[in-house]
C-alpha atoms as a PDB file:
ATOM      1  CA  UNK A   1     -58.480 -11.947-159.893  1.00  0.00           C
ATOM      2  CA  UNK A   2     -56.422 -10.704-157.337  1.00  0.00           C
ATOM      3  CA  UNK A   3     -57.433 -11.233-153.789  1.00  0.00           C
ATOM      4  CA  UNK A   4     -56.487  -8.211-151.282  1.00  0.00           C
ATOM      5  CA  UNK A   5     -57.055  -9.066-147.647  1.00  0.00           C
ATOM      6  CA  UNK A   6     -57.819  -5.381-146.345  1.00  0.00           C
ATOM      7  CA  UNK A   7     -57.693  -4.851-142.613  1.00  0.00           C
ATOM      8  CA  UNK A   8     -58.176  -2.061-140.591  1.00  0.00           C
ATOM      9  CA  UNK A   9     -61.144  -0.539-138.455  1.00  0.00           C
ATOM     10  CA  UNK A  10     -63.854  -0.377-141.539  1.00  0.00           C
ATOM     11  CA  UNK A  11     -66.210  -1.764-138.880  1.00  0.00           C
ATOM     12  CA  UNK A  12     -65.789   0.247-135.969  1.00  0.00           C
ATOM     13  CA  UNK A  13     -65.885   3.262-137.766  1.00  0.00           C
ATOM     14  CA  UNK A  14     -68.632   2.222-140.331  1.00  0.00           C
ATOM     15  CA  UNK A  15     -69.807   3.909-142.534  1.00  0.00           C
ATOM     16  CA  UNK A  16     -66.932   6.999-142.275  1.00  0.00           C
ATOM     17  CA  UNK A  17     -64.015   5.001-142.018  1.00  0.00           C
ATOM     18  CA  UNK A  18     -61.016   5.464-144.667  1.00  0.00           C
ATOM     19  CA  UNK A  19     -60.774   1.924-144.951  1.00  0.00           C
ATOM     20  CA  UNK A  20     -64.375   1.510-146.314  1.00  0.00           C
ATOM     21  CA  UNK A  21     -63.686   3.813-149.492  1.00  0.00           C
ATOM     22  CA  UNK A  22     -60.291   1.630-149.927  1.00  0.00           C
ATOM     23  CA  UNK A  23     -62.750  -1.422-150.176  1.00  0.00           C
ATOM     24  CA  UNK A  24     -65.296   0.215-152.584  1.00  0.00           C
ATOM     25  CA  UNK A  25     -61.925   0.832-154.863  1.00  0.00           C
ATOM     26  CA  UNK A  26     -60.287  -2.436-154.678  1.00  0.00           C
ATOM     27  CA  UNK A  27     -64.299  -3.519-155.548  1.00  0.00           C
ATOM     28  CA  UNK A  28     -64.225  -1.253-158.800  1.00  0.00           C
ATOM     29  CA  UNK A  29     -60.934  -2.590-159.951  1.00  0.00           C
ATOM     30  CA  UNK A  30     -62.692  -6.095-159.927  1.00  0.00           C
ATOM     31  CA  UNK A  31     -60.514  -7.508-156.838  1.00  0.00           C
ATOM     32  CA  UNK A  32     -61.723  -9.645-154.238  1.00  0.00           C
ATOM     33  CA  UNK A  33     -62.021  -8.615-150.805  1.00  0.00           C
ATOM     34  CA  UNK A  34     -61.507 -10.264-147.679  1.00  0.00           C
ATOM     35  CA  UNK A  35     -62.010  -7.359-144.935  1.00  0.00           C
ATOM     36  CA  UNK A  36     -60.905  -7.419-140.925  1.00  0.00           C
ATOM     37  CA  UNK A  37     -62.187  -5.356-138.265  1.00  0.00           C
ATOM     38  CA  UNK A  38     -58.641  -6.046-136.454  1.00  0.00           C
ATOM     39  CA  UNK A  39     -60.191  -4.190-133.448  1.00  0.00           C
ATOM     40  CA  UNK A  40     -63.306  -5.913-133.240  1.00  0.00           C
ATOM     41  CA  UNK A  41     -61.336  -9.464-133.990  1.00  0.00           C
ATOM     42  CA  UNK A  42     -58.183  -8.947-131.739  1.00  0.00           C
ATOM     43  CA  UNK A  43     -58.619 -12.310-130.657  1.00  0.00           C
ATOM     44  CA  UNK A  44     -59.205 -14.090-133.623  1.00  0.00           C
ATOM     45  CA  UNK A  45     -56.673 -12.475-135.780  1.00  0.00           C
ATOM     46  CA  UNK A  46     -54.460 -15.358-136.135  1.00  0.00           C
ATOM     47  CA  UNK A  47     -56.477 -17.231-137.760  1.00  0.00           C
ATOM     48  CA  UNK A  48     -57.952 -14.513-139.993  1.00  0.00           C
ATOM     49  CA  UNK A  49     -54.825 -13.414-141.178  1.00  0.00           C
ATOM     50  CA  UNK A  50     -53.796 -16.715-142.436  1.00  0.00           C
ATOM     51  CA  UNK A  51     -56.946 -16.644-145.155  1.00  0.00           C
ATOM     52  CA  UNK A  52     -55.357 -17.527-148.246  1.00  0.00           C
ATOM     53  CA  UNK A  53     -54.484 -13.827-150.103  1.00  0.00           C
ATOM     54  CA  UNK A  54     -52.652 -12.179-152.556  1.00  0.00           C
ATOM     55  CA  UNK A  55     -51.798  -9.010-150.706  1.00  0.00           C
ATOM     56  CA  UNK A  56     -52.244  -7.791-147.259  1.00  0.00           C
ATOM     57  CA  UNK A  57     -53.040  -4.155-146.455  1.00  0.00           C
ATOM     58  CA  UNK A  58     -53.227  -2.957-143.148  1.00  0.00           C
ATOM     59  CA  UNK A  59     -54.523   0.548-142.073  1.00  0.00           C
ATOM     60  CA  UNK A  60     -52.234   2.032-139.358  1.00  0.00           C
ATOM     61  CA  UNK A  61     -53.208  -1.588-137.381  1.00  0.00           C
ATOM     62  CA  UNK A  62     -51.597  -0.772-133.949  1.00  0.00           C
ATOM     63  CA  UNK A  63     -50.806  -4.072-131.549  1.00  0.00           C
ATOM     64  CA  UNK A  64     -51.144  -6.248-134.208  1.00  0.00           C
ATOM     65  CA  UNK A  65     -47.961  -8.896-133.204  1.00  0.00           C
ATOM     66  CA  UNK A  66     -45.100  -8.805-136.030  1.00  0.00           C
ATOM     67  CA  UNK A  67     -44.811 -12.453-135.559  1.00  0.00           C
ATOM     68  CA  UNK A  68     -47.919 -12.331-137.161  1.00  0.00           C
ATOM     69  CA  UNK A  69     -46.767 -10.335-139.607  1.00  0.00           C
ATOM     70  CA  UNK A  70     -43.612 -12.040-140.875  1.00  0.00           C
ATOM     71  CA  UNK A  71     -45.676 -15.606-140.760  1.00  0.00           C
ATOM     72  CA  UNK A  72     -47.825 -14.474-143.599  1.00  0.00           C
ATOM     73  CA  UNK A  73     -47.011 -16.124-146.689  1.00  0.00           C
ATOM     74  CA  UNK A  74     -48.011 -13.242-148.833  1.00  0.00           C
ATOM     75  CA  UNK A  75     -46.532  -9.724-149.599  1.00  0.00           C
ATOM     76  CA  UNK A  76     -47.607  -7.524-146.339  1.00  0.00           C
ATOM     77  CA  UNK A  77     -48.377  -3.699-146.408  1.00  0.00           C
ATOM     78  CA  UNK A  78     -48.930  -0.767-144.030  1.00  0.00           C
ATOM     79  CA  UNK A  79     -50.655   2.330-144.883  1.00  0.00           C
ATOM     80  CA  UNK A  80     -50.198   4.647-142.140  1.00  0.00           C
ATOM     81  CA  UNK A  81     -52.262   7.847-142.317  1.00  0.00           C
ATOM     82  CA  UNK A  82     -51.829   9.685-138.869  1.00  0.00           C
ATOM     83  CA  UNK A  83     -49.195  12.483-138.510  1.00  0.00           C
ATOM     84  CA  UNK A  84     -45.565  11.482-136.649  1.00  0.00           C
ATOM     85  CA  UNK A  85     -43.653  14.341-137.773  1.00  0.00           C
ATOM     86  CA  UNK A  86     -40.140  14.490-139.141  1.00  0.00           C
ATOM     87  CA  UNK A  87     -37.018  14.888-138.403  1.00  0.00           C
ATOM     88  CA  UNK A  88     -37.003  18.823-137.466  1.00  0.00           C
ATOM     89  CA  UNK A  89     -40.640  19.159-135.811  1.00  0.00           C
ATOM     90  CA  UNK A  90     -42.498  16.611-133.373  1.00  0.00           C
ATOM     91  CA  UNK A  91     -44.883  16.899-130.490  1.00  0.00           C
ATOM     92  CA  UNK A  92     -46.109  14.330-127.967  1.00  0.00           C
ATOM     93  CA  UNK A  93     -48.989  12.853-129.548  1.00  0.00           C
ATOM     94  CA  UNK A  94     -46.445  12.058-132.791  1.00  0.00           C
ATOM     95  CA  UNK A  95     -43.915  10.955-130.262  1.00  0.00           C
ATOM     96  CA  UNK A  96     -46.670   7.959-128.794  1.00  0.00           C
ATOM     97  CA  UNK A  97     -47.850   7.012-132.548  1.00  0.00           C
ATOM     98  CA  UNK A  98     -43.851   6.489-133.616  1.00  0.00           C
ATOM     99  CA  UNK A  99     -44.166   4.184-130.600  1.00  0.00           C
ATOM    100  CA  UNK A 100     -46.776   2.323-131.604  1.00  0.00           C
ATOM    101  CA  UNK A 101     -45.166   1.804-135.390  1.00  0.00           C
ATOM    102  CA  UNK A 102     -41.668   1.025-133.454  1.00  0.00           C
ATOM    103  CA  UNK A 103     -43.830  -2.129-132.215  1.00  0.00           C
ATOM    104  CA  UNK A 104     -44.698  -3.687-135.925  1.00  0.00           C
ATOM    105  CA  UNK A 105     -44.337  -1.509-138.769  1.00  0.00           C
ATOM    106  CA  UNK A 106     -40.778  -3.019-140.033  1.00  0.00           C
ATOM    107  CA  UNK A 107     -42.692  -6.355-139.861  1.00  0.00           C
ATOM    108  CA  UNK A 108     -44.266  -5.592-143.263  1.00  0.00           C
ATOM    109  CA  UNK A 109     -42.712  -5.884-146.439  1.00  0.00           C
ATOM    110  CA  UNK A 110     -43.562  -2.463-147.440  1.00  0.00           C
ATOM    111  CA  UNK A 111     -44.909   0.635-145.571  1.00  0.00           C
ATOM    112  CA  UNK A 112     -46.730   3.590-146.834  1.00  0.00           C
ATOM    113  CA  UNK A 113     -47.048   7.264-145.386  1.00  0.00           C
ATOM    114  CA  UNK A 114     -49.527   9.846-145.949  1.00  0.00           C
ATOM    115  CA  UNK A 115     -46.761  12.281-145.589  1.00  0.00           C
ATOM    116  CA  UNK A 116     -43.868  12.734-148.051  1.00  0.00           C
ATOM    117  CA  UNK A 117     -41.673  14.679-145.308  1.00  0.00           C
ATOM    118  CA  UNK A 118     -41.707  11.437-142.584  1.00  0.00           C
ATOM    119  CA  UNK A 119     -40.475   8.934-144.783  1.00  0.00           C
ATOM    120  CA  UNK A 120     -36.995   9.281-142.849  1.00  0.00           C
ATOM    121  CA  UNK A 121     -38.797   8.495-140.033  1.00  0.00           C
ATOM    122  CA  UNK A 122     -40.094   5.154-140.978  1.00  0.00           C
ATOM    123  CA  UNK A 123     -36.720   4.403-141.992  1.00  0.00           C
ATOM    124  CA  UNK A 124     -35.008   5.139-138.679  1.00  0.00           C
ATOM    125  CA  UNK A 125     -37.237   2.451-136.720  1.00  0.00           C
ATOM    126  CA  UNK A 126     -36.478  -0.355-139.286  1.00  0.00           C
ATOM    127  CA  UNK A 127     -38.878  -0.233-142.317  1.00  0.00           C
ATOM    128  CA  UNK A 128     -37.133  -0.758-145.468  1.00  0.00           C
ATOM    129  CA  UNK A 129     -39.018  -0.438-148.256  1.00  0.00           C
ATOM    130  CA  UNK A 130     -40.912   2.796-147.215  1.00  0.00           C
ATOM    131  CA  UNK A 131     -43.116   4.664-149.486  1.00  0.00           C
ATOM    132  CA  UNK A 132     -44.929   8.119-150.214  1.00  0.00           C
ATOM    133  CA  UNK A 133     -48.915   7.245-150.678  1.00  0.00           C
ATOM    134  CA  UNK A 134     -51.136  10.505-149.960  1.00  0.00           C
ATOM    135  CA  UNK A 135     -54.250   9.761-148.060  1.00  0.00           C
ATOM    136  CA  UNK A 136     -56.133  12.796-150.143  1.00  0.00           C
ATOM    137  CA  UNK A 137     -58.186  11.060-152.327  1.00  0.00           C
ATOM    138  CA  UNK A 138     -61.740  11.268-153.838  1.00  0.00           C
ATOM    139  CA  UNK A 139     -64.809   8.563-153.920  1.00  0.00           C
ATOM    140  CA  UNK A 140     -66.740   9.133-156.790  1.00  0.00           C
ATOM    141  CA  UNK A 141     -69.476   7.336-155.729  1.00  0.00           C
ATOM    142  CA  UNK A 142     -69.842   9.926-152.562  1.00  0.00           C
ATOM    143  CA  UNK A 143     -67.505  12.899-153.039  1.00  0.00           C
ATOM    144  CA  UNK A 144     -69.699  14.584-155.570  1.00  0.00           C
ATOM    145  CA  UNK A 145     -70.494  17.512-156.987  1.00  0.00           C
ATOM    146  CA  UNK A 146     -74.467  18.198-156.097  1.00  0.00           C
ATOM    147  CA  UNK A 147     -77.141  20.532-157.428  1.00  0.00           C
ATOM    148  CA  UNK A 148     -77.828  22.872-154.392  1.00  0.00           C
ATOM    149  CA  UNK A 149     -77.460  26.139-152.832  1.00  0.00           C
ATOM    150  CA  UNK A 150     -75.176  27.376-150.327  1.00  0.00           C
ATOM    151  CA  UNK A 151     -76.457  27.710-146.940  1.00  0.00           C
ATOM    152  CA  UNK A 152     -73.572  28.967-145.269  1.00  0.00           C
ATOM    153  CA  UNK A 153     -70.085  30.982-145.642  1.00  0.00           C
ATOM    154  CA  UNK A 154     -68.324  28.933-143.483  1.00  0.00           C
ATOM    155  CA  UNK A 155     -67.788  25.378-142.521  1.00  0.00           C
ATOM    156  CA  UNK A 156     -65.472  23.367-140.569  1.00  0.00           C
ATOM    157  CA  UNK A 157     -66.197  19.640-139.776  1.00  0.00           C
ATOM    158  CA  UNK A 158     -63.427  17.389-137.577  1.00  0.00           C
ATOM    159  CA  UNK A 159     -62.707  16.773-133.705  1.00  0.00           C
ATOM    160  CA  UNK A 160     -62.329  19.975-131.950  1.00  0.00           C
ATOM    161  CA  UNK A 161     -58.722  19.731-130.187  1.00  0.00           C
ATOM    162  CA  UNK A 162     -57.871  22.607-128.129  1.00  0.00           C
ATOM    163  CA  UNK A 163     -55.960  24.467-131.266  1.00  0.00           C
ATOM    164  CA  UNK A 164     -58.532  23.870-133.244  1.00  0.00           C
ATOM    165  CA  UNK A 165     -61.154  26.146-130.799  1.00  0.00           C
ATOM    166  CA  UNK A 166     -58.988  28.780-130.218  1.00  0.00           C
ATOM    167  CA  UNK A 167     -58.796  29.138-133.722  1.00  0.00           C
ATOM    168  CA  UNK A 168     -62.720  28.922-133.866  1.00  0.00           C
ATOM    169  CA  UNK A 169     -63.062  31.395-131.021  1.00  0.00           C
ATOM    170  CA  UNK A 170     -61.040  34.076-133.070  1.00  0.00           C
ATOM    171  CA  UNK A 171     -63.072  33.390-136.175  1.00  0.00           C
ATOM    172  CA  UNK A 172     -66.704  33.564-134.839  1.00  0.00           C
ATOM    173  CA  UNK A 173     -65.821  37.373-133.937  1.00  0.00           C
ATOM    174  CA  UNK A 174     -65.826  38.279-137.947  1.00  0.00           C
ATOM    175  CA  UNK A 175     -67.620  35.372-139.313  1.00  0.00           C
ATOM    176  CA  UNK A 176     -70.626  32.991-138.822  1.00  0.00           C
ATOM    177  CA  UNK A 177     -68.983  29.563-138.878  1.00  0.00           C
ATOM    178  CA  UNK A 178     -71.356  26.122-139.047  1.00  0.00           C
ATOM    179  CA  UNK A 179     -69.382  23.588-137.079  1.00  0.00           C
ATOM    180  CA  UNK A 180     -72.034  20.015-137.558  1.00  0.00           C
ATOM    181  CA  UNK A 181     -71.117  16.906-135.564  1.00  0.00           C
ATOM    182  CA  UNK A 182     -71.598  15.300-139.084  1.00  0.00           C
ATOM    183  CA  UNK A 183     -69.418  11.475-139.683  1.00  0.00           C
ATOM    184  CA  UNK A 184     -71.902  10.432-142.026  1.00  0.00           C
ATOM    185  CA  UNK A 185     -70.199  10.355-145.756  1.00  0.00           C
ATOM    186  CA  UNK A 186     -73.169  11.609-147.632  1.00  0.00           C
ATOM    187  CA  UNK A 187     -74.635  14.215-145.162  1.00  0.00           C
ATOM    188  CA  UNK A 188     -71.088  15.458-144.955  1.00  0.00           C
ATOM    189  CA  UNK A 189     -71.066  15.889-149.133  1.00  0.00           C
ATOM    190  CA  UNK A 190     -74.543  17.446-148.519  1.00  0.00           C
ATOM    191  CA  UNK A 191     -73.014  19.987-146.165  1.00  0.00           C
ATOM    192  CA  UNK A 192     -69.978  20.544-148.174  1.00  0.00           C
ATOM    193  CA  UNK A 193     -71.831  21.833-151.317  1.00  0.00           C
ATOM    194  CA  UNK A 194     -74.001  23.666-149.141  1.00  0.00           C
ATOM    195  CA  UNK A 195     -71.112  25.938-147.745  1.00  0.00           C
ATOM    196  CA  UNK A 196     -69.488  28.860-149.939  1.00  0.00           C
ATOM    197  CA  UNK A 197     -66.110  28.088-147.890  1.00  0.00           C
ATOM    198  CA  UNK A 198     -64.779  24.595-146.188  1.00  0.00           C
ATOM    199  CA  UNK A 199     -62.113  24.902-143.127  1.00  0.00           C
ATOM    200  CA  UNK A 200     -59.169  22.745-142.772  1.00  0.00           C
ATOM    201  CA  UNK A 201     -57.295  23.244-139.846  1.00  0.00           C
ATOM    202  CA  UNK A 202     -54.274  21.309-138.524  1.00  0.00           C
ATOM    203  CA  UNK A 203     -54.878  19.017-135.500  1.00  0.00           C
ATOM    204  CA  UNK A 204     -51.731  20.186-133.755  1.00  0.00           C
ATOM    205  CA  UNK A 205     -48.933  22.716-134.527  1.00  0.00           C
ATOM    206  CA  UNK A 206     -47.416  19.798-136.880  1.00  0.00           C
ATOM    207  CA  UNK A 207     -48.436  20.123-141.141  1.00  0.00           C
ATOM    208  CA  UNK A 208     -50.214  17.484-141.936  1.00  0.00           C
ATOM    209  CA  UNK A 209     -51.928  16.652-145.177  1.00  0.00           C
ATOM    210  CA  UNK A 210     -55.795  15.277-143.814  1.00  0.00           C
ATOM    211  CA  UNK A 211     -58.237  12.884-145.211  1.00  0.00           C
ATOM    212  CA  UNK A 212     -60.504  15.562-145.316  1.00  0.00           C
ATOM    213  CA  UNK A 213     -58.626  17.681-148.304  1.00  0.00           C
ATOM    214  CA  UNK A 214     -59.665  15.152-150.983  1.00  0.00           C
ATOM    215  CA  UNK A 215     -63.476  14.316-149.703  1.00  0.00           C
ATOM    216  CA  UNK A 216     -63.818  18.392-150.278  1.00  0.00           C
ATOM    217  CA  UNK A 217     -62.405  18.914-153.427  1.00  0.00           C
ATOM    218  CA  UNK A 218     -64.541  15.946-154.468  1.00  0.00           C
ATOM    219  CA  UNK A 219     -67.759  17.332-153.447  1.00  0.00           C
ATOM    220  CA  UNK A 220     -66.544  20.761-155.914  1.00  0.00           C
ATOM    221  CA  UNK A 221     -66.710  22.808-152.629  1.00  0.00           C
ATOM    222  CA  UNK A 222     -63.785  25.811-151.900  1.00  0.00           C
ATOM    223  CA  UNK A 223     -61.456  24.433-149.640  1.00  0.00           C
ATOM    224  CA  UNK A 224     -59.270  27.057-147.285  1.00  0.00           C
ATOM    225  CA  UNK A 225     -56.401  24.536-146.164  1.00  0.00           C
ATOM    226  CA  UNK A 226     -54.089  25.559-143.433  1.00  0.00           C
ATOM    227  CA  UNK A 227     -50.445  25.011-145.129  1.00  0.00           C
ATOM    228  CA  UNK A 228     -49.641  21.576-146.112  1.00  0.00           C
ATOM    229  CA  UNK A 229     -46.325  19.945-145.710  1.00  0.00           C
ATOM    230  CA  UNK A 230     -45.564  19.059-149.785  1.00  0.00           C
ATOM    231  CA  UNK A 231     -46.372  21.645-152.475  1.00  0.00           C
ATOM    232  CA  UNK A 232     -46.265  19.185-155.166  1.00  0.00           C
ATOM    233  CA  UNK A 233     -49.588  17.227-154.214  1.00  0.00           C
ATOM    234  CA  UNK A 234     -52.032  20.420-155.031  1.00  0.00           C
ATOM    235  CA  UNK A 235     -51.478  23.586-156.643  1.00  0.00           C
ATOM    236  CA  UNK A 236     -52.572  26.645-153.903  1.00  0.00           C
ATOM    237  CA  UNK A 237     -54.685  29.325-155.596  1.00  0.00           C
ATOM    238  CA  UNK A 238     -55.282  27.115-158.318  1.00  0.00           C
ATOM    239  CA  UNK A 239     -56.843  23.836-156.965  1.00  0.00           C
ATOM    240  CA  UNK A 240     -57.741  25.254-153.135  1.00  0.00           C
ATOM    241  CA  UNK A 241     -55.939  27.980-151.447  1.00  0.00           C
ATOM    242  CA  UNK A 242     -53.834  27.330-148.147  1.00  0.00           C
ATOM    243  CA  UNK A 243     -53.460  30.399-145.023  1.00  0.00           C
ATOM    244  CA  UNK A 244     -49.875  30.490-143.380  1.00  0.00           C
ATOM    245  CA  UNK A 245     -49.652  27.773-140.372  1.00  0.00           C
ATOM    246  CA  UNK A 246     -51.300  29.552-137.129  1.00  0.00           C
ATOM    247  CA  UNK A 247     -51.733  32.980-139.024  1.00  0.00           C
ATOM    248  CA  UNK A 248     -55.155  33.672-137.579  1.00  0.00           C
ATOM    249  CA  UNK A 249     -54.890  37.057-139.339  1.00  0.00           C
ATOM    250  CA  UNK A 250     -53.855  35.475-142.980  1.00  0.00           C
ATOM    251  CA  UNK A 251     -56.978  33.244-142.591  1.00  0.00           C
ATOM    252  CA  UNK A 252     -59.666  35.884-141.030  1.00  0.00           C
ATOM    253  CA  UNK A 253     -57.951  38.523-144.446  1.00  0.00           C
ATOM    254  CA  UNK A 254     -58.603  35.366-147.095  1.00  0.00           C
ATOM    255  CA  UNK A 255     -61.969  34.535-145.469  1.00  0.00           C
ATOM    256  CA  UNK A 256     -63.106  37.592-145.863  1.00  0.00           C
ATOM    257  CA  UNK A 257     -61.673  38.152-150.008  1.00  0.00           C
ATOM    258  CA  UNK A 258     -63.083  34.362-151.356  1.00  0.00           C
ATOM    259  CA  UNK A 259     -66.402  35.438-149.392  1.00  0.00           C
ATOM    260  CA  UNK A 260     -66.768  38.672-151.605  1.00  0.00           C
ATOM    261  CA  UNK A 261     -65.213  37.184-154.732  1.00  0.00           C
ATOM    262  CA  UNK A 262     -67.572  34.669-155.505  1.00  0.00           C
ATOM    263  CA  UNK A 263     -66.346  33.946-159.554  1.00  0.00           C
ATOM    264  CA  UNK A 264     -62.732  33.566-158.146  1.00  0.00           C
ATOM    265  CA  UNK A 265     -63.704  30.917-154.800  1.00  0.00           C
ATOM    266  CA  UNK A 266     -66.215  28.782-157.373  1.00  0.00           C
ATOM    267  CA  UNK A 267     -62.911  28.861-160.033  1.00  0.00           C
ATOM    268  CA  UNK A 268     -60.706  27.335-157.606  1.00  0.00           C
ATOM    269  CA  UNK A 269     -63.378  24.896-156.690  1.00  0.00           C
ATOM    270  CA  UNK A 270     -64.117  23.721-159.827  1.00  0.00           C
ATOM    271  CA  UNK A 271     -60.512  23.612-161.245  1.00  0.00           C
ATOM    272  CA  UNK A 272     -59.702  21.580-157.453  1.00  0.00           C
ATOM    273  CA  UNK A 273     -62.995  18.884-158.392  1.00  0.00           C
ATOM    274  CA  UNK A 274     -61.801  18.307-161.921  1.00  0.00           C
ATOM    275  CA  UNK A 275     -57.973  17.286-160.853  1.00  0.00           C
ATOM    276  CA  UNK A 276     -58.461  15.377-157.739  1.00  0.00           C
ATOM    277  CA  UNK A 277     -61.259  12.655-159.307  1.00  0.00           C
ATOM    278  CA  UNK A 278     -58.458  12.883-162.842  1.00  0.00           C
ATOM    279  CA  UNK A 279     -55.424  12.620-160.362  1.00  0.00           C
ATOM    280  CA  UNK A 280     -56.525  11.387-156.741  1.00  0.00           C
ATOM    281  CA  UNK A 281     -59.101   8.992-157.071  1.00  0.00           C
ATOM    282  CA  UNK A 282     -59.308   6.228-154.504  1.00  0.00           C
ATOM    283  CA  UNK A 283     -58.901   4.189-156.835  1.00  0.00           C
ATOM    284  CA  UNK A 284     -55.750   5.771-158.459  1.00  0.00           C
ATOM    285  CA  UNK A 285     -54.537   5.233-155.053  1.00  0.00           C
ATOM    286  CA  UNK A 286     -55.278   1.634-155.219  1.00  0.00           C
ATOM    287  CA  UNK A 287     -53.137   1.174-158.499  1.00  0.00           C
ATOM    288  CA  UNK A 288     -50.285   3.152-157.127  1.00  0.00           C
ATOM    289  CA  UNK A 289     -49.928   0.585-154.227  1.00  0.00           C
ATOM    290  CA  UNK A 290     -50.274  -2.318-156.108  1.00  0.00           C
ATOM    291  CA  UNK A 291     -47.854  -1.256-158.714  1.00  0.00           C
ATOM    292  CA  UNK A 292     -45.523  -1.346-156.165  1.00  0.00           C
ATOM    293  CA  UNK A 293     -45.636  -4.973-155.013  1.00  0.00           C
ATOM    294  CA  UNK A 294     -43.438  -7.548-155.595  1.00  0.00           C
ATOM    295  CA  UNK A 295     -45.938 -10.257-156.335  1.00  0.00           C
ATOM    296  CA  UNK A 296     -43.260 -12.732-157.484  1.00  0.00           C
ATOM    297  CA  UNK A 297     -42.832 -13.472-153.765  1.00  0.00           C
ATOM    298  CA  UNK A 298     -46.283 -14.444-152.782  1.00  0.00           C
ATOM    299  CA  UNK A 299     -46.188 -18.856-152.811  1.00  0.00           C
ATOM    300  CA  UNK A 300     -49.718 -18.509-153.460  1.00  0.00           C
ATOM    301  CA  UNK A 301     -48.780 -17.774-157.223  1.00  0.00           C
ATOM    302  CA  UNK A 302     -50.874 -14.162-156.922  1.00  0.00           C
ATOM    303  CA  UNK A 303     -51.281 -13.202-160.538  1.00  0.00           C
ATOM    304  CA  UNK A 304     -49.890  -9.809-162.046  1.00  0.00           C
ATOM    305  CA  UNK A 305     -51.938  -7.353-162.577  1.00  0.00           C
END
């Protein structure tokens, strides 16, 4: 049995967080778990860490000392999920989080990005063996299709950063849009199937491929993506449909045809459900991490999988 030592912030941001889906996949491939809150146990993370392991993962783990890192007698990974940006487009908030990687992230043996256009980027600062791992991926268990009605044309659910309201603002003059303040995993499934049309909008002006993109498809709910930075992930008009970065008018125009065209928007949906749980299950995500560790160099003998 192989024994992946999975920290991130699964505590903190319990039940919601990213990291808790990772653990109920690593669970249903029959691993063992040993999970760290390394915000919660700052201080005791040196002697956490040195839990005997087969494989440590660590979710974007900011200020966690590379010393650390390197000491570790087992393979070490880092799955970063928040945007940087590349090599032609950046903003300030992308600028602080390369920062923060700059500190530890070519302390681990292998790093993984949400986003197949940084990889360059990870390079630059010192990683070497740098991978593409998307973060959109489905949880069976939660991101389900439900039998319900839709209660509402449009939905958008995430942190409301200044972009993100202005592009609100100009919506709510054509359309009725339900914006919860929902983190709960299953009242957010709930919500999805109960909505004819699910919003994702980019934090900043930067692409960025969210978390969000795979919990709707899951659910079987029509997902309206702002344009994502790789077009070999998902297939637009086919598994979702994606409006032109910042084209307010391109969104309000497709809005207003999936709203009318019912047979075509629950199409898409369904055709979206059926590929991500074949092709981006957690759990597929899982196996396409492992697969890539060298497990020859762990001296606790970890066995293959």
């Amino acid at each position: 049995m192989l024994t992946v030592h999975l920290v991130g912030a699964q505590k903190t941001n319990y039940p919601w967080g990213f990291e808790n889906h990772l653990i109920s996949a690593l669970e249903e491939m029959r691993c063992k778990i040993i999970s760290t809150d390394f915000r919660q146990e700052r201080h005791n993370l040196q002697r956490l860490l040195q839990q005997k392991a087969d494989l440590v993962l660590v979710c974007k783990g900011e200020f966690i000392q590379p010393e650390l890192i390197k000491s570790l007698s087992c393979p070490t990974a880092l799955w970063y999920c928040e945007q940087i940006g590349n090599d032609t487009a950046v903003d300030y908030t992308a600028l602080l989080r390369r920062k923060e990687l700059e500190y530890n992230a070519s302390a681990f043996d292998y790093v993984f990005s949400h986003d197949k256009t940084n990889l360059q980027v990870y390079k630059n600062i010192g990683c070497s063996n740098v991978y593409w791992l998307p973060c959109v991926a489905v949880n069976t268990k939660i991101h389900k299709k439900l039998d319900i009605s839709k209660k509402y044309d449009v939905t958008f659910i995430g942190n409301q950063t200044p972009r993100r309201k202005n592009i609100l603002i100009a919506l709510e003059k054509y359309f009725k849009v339900f914006i919860p303040n929902i983190w709960d995993s299953i009242k957010l499934n709930e919500v999805f199937n109960e909505s004819k049309i699910i919003l994702n909008i980019h934090l900043s002006d930067l692409l960025n491929i969210e978390t969000r993109i795979g919990e709707v498809l899951g659910s079987g709910s029509f997902l309206l993506t702002e344009e994502l930075p790789c077009h070999d992930l998902l297939i637009d008009g086919e598994h979702l449909v994606q409006w032109r970065q910042g084209d307010v008018e391109d969104l309000i125009n497709k809005i207003s045809y999936y709203l009318i065209h019912e047979d075509e928007r629950e199409g898409i949906a369904g055709k979206g459900r059926h590929f991500a749980i074949e092709h981006h299950s957690f759990e597929e995500r899982m196996r396409q991490l492992l697969a890539t560790i060298d497990f020859s160099k762990n001296k606790h003998g970890a066995k293959q999988l």
